[in-house]
Protein backbone atom coordinates (compact mmCIF):
# COMPACT_ATOMS: atom_id res chain seq x y z
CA UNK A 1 -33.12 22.55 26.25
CA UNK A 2 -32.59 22.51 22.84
CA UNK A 3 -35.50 22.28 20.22
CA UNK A 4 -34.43 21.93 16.22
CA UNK A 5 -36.35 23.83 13.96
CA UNK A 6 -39.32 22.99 12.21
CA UNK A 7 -37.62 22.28 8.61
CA UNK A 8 -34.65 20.86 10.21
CA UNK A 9 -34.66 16.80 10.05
CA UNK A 10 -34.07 14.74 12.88
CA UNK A 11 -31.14 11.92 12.62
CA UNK A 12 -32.74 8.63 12.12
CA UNK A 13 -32.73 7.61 15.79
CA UNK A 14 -34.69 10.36 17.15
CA UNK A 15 -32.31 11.71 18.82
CA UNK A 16 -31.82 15.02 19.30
CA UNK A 17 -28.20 16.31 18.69
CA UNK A 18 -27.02 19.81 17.55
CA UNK A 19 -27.29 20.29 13.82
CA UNK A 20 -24.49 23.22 13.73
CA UNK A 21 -21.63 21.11 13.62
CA UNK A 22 -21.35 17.62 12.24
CA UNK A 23 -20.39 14.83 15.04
CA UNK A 24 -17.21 12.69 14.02
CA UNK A 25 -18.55 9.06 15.09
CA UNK A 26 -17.26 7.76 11.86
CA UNK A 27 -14.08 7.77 13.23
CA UNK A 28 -14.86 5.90 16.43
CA UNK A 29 -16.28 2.99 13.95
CA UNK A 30 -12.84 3.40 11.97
CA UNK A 31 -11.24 2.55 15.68
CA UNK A 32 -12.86 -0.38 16.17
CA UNK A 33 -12.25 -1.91 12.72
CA UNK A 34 -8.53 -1.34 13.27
CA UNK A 35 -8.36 -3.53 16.50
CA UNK A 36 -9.98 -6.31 14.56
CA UNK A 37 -7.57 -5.91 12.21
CA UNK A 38 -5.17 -6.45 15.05
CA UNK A 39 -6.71 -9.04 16.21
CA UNK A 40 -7.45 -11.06 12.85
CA UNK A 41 -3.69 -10.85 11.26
CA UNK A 42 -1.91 -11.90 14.97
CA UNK A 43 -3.97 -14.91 14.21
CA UNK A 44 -3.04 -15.38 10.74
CA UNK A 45 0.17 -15.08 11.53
CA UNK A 46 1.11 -16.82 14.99
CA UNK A 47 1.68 -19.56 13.22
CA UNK A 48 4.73 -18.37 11.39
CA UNK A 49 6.43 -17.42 15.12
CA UNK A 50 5.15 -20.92 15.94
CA UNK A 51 6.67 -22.27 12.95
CA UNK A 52 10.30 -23.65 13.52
CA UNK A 53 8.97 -24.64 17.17
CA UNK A 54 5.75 -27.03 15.72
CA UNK A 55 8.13 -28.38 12.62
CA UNK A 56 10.92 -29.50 15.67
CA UNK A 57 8.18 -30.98 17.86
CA UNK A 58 6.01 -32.61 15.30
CA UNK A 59 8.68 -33.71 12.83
CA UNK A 60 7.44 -32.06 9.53
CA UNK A 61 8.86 -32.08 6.63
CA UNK A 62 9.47 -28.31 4.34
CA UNK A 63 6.69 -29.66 2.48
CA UNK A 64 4.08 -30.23 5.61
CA UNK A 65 4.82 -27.05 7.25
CA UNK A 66 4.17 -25.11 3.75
CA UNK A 67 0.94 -27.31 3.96
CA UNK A 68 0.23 -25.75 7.53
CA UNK A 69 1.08 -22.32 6.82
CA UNK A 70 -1.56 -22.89 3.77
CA UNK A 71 -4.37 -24.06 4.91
CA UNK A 72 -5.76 -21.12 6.34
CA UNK A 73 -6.35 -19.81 3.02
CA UNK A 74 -8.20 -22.57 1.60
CA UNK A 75 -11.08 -22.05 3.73
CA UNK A 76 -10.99 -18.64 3.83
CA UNK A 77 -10.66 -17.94 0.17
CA UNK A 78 -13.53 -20.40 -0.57
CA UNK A 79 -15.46 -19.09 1.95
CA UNK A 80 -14.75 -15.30 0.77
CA UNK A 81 -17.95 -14.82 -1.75
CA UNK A 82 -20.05 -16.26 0.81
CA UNK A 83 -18.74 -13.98 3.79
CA UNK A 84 -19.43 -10.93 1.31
CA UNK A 85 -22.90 -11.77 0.76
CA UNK A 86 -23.70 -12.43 4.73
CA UNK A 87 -22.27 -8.98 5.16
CA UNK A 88 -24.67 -7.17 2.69
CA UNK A 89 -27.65 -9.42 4.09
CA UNK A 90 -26.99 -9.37 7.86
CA UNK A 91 -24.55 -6.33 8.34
CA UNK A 92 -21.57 -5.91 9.85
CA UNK A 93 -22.19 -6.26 13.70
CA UNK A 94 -23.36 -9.49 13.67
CA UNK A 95 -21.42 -10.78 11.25
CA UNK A 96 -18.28 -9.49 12.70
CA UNK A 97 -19.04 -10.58 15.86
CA UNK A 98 -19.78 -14.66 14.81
CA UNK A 99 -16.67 -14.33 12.87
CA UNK A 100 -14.22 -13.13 15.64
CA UNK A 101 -15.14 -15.32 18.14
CA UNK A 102 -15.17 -18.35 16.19
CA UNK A 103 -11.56 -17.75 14.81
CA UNK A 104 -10.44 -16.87 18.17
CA UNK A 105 -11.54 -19.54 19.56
CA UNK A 106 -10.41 -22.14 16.98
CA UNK A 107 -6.83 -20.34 17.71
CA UNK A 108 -7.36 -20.89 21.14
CA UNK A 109 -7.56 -24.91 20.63
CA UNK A 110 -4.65 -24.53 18.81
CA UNK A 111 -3.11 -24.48 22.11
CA UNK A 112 -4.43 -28.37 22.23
CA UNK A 113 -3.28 -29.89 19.25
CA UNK A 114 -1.21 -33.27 19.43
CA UNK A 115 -0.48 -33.48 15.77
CA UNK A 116 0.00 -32.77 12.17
CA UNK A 117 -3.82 -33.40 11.52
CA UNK A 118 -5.45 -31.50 14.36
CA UNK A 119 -3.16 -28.19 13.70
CA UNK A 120 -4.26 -28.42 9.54
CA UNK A 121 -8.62 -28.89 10.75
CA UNK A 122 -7.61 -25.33 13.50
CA UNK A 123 -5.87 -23.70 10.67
CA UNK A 124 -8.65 -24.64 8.64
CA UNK A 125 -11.46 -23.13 10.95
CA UNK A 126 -9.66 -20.13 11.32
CA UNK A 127 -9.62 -19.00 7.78
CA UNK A 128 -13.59 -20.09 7.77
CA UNK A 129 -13.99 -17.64 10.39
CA UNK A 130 -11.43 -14.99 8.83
CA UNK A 131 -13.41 -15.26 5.62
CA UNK A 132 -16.38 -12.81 6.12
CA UNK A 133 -13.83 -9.84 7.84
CA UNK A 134 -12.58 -8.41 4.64
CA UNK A 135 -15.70 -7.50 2.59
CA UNK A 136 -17.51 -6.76 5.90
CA UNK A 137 -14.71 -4.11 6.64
CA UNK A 138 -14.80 -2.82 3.17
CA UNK A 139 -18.83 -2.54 3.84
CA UNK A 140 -18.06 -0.91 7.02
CA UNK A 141 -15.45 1.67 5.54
CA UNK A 142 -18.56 2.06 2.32
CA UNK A 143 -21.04 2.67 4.63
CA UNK A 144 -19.05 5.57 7.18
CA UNK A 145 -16.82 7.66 4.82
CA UNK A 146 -17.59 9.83 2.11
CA UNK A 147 -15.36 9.35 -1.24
CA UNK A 148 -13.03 11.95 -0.30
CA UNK A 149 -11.86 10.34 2.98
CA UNK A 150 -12.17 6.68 2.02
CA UNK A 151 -8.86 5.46 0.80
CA UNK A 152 -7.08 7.40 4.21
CA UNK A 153 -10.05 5.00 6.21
CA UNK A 154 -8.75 2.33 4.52
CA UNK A 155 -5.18 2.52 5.03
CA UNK A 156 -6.10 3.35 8.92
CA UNK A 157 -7.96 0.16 9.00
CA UNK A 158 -5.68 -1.88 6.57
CA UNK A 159 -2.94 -0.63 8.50
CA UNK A 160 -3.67 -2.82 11.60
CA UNK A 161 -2.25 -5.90 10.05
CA UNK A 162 1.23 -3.89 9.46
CA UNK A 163 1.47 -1.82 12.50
CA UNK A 164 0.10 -5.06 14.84
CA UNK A 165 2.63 -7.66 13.57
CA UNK A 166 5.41 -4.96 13.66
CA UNK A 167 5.06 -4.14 17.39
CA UNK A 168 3.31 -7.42 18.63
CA UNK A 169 5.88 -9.80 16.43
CA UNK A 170 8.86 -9.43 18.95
CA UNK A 171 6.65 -9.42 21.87
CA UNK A 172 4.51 -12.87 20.27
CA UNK A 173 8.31 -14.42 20.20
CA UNK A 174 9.34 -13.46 23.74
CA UNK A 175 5.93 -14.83 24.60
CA UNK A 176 7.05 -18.39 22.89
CA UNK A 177 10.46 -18.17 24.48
CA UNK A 178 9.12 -18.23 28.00
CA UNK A 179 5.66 -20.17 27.39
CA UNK A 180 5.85 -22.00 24.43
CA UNK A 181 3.77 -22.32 21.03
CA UNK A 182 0.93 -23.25 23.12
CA UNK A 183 0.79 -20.82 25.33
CA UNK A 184 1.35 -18.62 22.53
CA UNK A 185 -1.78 -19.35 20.83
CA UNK A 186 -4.07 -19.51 23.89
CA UNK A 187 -2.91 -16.40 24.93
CA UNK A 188 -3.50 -14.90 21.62
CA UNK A 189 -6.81 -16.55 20.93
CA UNK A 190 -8.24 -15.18 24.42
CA UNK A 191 -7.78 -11.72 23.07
CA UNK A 192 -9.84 -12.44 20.28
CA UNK A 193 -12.41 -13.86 22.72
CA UNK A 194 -13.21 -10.93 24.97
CA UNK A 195 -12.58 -8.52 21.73
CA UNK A 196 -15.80 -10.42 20.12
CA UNK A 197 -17.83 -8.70 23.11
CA UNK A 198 -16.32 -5.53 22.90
CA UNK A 199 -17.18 -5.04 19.05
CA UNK A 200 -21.17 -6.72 19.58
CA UNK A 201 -21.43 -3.70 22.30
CA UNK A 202 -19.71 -0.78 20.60
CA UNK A 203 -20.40 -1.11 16.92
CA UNK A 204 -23.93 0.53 15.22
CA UNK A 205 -24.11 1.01 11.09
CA UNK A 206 -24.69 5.08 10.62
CA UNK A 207 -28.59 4.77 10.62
CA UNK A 208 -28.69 3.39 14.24
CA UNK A 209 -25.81 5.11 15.54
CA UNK A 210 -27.50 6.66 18.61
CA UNK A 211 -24.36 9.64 18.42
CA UNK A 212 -24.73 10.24 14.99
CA UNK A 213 -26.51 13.35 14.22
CA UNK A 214 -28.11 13.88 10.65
CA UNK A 215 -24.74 16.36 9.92
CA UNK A 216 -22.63 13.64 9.41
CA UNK A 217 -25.04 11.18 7.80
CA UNK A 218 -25.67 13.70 4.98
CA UNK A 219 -21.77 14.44 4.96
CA UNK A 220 -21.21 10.74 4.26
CA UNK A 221 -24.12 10.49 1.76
CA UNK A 222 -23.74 13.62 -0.04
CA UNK A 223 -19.84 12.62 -0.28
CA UNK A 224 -20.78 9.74 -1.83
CA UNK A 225 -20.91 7.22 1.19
CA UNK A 226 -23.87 4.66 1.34
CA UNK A 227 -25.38 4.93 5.28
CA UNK A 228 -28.24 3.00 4.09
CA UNK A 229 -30.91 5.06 5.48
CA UNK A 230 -33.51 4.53 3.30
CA UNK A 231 -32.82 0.85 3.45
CA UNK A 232 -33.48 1.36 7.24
CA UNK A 233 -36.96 3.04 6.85
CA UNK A 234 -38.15 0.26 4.07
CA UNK A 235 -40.25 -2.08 4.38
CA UNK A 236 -39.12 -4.22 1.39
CA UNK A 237 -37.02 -7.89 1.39
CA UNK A 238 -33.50 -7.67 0.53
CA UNK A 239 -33.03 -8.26 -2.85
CA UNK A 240 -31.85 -11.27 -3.60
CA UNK A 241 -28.79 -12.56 -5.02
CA UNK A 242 -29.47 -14.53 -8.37
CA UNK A 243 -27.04 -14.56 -10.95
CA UNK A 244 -28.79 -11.61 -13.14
CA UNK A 245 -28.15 -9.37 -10.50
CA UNK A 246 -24.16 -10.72 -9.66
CA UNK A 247 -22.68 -11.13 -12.72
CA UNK A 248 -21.38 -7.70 -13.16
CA UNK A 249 -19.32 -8.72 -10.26
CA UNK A 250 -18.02 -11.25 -12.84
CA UNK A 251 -17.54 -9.59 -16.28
CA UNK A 252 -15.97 -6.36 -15.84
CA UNK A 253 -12.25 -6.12 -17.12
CA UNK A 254 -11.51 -3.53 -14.92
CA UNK A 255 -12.94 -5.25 -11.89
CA UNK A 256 -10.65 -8.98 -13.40
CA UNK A 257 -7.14 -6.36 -13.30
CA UNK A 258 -8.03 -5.44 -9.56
CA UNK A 259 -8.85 -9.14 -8.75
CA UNK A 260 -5.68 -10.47 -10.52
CA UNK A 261 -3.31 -7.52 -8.57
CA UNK A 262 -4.80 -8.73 -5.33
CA UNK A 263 -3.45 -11.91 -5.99
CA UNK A 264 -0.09 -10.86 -6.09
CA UNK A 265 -0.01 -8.07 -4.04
CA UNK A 266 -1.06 -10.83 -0.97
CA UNK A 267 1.66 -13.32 -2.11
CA UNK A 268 3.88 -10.90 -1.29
CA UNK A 269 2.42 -10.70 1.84
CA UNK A 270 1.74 -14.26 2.62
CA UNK A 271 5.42 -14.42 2.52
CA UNK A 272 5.96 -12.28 5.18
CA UNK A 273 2.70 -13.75 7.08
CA UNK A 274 3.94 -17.89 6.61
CA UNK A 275 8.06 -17.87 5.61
CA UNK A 276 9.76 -14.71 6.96
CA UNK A 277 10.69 -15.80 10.30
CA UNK A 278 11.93 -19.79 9.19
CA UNK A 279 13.46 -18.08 5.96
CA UNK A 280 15.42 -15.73 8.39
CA UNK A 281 16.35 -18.53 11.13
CA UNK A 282 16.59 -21.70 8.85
CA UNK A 283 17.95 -20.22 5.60
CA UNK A 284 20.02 -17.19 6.42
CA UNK A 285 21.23 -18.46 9.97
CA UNK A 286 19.91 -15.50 12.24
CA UNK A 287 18.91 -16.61 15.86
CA UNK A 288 15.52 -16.98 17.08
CA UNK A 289 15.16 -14.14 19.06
CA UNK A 290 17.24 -11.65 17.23
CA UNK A 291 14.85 -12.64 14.43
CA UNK A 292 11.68 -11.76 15.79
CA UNK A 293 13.09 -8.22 16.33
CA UNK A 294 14.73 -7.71 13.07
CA UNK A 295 11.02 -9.47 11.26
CA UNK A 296 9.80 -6.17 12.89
CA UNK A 297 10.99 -3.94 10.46
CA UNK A 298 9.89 -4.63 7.29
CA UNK A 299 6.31 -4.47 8.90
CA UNK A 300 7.09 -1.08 9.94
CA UNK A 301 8.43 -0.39 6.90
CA UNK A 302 4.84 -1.50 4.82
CA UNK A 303 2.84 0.25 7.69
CA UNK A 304 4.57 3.84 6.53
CA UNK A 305 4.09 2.92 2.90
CA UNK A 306 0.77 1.69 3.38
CA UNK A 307 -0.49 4.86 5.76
CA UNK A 308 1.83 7.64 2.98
CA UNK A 309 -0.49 5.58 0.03
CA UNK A 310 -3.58 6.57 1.69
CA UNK A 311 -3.22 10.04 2.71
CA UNK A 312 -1.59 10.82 -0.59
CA UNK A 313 -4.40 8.94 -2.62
CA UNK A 314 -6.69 11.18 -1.21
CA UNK A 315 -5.24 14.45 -0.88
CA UNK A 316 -4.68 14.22 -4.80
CA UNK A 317 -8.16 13.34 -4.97
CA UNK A 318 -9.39 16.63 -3.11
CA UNK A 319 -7.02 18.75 -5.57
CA UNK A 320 -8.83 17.64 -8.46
CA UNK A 321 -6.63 14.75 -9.69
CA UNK A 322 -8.04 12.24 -11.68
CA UNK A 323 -9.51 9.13 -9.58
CA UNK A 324 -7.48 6.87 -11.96
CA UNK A 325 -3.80 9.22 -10.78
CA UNK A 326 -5.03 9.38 -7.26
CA UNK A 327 -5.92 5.37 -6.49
CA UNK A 328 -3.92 3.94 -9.22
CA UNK A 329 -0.53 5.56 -8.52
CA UNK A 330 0.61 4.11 -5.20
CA UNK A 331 -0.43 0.42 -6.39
CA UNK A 332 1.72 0.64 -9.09
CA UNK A 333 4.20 1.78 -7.83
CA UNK A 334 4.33 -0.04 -4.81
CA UNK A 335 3.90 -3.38 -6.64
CA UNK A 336 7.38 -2.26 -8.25
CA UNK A 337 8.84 -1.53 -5.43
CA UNK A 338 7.91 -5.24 -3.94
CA UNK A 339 9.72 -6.72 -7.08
CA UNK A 340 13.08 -5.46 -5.05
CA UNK A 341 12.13 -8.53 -2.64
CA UNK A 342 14.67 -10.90 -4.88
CA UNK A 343 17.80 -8.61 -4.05
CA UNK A 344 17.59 -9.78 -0.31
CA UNK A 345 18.68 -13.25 -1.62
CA UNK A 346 21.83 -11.96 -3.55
CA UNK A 347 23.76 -9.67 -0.28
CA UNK A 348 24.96 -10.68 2.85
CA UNK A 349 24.69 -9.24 6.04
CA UNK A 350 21.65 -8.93 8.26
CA UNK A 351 21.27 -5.08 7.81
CA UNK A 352 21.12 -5.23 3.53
CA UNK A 353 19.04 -8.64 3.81
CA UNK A 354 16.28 -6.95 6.41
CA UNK A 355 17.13 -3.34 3.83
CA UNK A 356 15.75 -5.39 0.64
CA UNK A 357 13.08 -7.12 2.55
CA UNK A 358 11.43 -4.03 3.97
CA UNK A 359 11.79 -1.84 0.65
CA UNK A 360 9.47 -4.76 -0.60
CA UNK A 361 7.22 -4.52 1.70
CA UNK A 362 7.50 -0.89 2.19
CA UNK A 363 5.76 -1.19 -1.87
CA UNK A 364 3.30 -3.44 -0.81
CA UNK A 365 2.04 -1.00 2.07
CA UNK A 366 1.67 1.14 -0.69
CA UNK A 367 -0.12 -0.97 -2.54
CA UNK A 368 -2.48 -2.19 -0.16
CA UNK A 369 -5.06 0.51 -0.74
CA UNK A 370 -6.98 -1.65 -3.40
CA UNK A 371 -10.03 -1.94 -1.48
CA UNK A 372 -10.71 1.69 -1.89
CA UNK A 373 -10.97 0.54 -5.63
CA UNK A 374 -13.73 -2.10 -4.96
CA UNK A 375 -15.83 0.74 -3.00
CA UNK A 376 -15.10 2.55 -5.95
CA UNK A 377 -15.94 0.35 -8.40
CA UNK A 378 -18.58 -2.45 -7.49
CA UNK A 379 -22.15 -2.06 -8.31
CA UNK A 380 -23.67 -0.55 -5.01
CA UNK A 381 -26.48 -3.63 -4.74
CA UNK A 382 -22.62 -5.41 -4.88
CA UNK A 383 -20.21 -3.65 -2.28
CA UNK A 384 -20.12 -6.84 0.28
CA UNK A 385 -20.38 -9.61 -3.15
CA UNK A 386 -17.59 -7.90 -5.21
CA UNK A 387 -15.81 -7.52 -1.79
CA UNK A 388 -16.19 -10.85 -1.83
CA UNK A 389 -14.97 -12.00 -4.79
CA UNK A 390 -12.19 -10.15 -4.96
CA UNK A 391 -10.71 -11.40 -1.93
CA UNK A 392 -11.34 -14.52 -2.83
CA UNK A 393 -9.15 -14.36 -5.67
CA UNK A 394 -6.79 -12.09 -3.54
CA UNK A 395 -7.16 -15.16 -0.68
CA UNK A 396 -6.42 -17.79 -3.56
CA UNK A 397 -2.52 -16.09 -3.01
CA UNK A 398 -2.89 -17.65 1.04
CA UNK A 399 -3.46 -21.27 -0.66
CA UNK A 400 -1.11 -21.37 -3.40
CA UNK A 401 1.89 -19.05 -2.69
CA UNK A 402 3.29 -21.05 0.99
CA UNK A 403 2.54 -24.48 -0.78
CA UNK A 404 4.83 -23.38 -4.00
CA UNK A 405 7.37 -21.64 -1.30
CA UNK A 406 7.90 -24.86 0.71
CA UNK A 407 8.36 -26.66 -2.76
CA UNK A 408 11.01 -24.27 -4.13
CA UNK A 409 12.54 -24.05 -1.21
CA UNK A 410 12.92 -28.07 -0.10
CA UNK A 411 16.49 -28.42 -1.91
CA UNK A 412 17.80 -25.65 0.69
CA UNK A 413 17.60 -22.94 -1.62
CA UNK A 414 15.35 -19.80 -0.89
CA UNK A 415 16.80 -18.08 -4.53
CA UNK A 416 13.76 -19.42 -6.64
CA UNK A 417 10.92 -18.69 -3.84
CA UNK A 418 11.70 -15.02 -3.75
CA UNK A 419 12.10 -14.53 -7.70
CA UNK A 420 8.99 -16.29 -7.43
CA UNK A 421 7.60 -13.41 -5.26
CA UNK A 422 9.17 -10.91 -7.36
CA UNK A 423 7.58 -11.74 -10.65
CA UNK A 424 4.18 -12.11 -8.89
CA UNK A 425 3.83 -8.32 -7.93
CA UNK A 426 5.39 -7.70 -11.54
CA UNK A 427 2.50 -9.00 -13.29
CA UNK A 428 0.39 -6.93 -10.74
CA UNK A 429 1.96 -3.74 -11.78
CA UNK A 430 0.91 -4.34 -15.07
CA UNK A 431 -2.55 -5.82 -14.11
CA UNK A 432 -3.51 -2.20 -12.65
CA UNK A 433 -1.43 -0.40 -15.57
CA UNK A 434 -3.18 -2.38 -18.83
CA UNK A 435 -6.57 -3.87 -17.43
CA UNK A 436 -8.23 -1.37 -14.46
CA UNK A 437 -8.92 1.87 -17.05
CA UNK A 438 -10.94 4.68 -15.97
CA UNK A 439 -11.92 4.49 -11.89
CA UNK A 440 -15.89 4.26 -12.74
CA UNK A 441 -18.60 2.51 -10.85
CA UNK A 442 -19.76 -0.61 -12.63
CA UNK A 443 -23.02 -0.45 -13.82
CA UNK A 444 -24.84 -2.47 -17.06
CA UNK A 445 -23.26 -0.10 -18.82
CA UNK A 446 -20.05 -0.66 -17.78
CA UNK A 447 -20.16 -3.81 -18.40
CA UNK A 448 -22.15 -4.06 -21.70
CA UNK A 449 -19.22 -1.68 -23.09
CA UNK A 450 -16.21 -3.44 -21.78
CA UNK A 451 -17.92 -7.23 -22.84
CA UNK A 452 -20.61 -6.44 -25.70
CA UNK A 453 -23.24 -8.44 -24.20
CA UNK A 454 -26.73 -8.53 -25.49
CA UNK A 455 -29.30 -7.25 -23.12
CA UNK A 456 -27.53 -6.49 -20.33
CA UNK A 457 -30.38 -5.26 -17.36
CA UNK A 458 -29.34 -2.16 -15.95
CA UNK A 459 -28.61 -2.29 -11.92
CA UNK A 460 -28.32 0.80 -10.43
CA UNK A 461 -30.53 0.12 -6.89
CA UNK A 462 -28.63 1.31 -4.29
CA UNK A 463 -27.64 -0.96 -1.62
């Protein structure tokens, strides 16, 4: 049997694994963060294959249904800075685990509903639930991969919500054709259910890992990844939260610019999460099942921007490029790219309308690697509160954006929604161009130099 050395450390759990070769379980974790990104965004976005269906049956107005396909994301973006600071205090596992069963199950009663009012308190609950997933995946991704292999985690997690609706959109509308929207959303919300067990038994952070050996935990911390071991062997309290110790998530410029782009890089996608299908069936007169195929391609199209973004971002990264080329580039550029998204009202056709519409979201896939600059960026006492807040701000887009949609689009004309869109990931572009600066943790600093405030404590405990 194998005995390590006397100067070579055991992994955290005591258990004994080869030291010769570092084992790969941060990519098992990765796994398991993709299916709940599966899981959460074909809940998000039932609805919108529900849509048309629920506005026949329950008589609503443009106006109502924009109201439904919001109010997901007023929950969930209020509830954002508090789901970011029960992931730093609790962790991921059990957090994660609350939070998919409750939305799952609140998508399940969807299944239920009788009425205008009972589908808006469901929709409601489910972006409560949603709300910690975001910064608790972003603590997840902090806490596995090293700097060097981050932004490629991310786009493999982030790439779940793409690849998911692209391949389970078409089958989630053949579903409805033979079932119905209730059946669609009990079936869907059942998934969620049993998923909830399968993440409580499978997931560990690094430090408990029993297949982790102390190879890859020293990878991932050397590389500039936060396992969290010491905070494992300490006998200390969390720190807490006061507002001396979270402001910084509050005063940085650079940290405003990535808050700001989220905004408009998710209006763009709140589009195609809320509108898409009744834009293509009630406003360019494509049937209801030839829809649901075609709404498959732009999706496909943002999952091979959003997975190109991520490799690229970091293979520039391990030749040296500067962190501000390497992260900074695809977001730009793909927020550009979305501005196309106003062509698709100004051609004819199904093939250019679905062409426009998934060169659009082609640019937001590549734009969608901004939570690589959060891990990047926030404080490291801060990764689940600046998580947080900026998808809050990014969640804000879930609220507003299918509200002002249903508005501009209530005299029959889609023209003004989509410039709408258009001019949103414009002012992104420019958000990451003029505001984000050098990619540089926050620390007082930071923040005394970008603000000028007077006696600014220095934070630099790790998390």
């Amino acid at each position: 049997m194998f005995s390590p050395k006397k100067d070579q450390p055991l992994p955290a759990n005591n258990k004994v694994i080869s030291p010769r070769k570092k084992t790969n379980v941060r990519y098992k974790m990765l796994a398991l963060v993709f299916v709940n990104v599966v899981i959460n965004y074909m809940d998000r976005s039932n609805i919108s294959v529900a849509g048309t269906a629920l506005s026949k049956d329950f008589h609503l107005t443009s106006v109502q249904l924009g109201l439904v396909f919001s109010a997901f994301g007023w929950t969930y973006a209020l509830l954002q800075i508090p789901g970011g600071w029960l992931a730093d205090r609790f962790g991921p596992r059990p957090v994660y685990s609350c939070s998919l069963f409750g939305w799952s199950a609140a998508t399940f009663f969807q299944g239920f509903v009788n009425g205008f009012s009972g589908l808006l308190f469901l929709r409601l609950l489910i972006g409560a639930f949603e709300a910690p997933a975001y910064p608790t995946n972003n603590r997840i991704a902090t806490a596995w991969f090293p700097d060097n292999e981050r932004a490629s985690a991310i786009a493999l997690y982030t790439s779940g919500q793409f690849v998911g609706l692209a391949f389970l959109t078409p089958l989630l509308v053949t579903a409805q054709h033979f079932f119905g929207w209730r059946g669609l959303f009990i079936a869907t919300g059942l998934v969620g259910i049993l998923w909830s067990f399968c993440w409580h038994l499978f997931y560990r952070d690094p430090a408990k890992h029993p297949a982790v050996n102390e190879a890859e935990l020293t990878y991932i911390e050397e590389g500039g990844g936060l396992p969290q071991r010491r905070q494992k062997q300490s006998t200390e309290a969390p720190k807490k939260l006061t507002w001396a110790t979270a402001r910084q998530a509050f005063t940085s410029k650079k940290l405003w610019g990535i808050y700001i782009g989220q905004f408009t890089i998710n209006s763009t996608l709140w589009f195609f999460l809320t509108w898409f299908p009744t834009y293509l069936v009630k406003y360019r007169g494509l049937q209801f099942l030839t829809s649901g195929f075609l709404a498959s391609l732009p999706f496909i199209a943002a999952f091979c921007g959003l997975l190109l973004s991520g490799f690229a971002s970091d293979y520039l990264l391990k030749k040296n490029v500067s962190a501000g080329i390497a992260r900074k580039t695809p977001i730009v550029l793909g927020l550009l790219l979305s501005t196309t998204i106003v062509a698709a009202d100004y051609v004819s056709g199904s093939f250019w309308i679905i062409f426009f519409l998934s060169l659009a979201f082609f640019g937001n896939g590549l734009a969608s690697i901004t939570w690589v600059l959060v891990s990047a960026l926030a404080p490291k006492h801060l990764i689940g509160f600046t998580g947080g807040v900026f998808n809050f701000i990014g969640g804000l887009a879930s609220v507003i954006v299918p509200i002002i949609i249903g508005y501009l689009a209530s005299s029959g004309n889609f023209k003004p929604a989509l410039f709408f869109i258009g001019v949103l990931a414009f002012v992104g572009a420019c958000c990451y161009i003029f505001m984000v600066g050098e990619i540089k943790r926050i620390d007082g600093e930071d923040v005394a130099t970008d603000f000028v405030l007077q006696n600014q404590p220095a934070l630099n405990n790790e998390a």
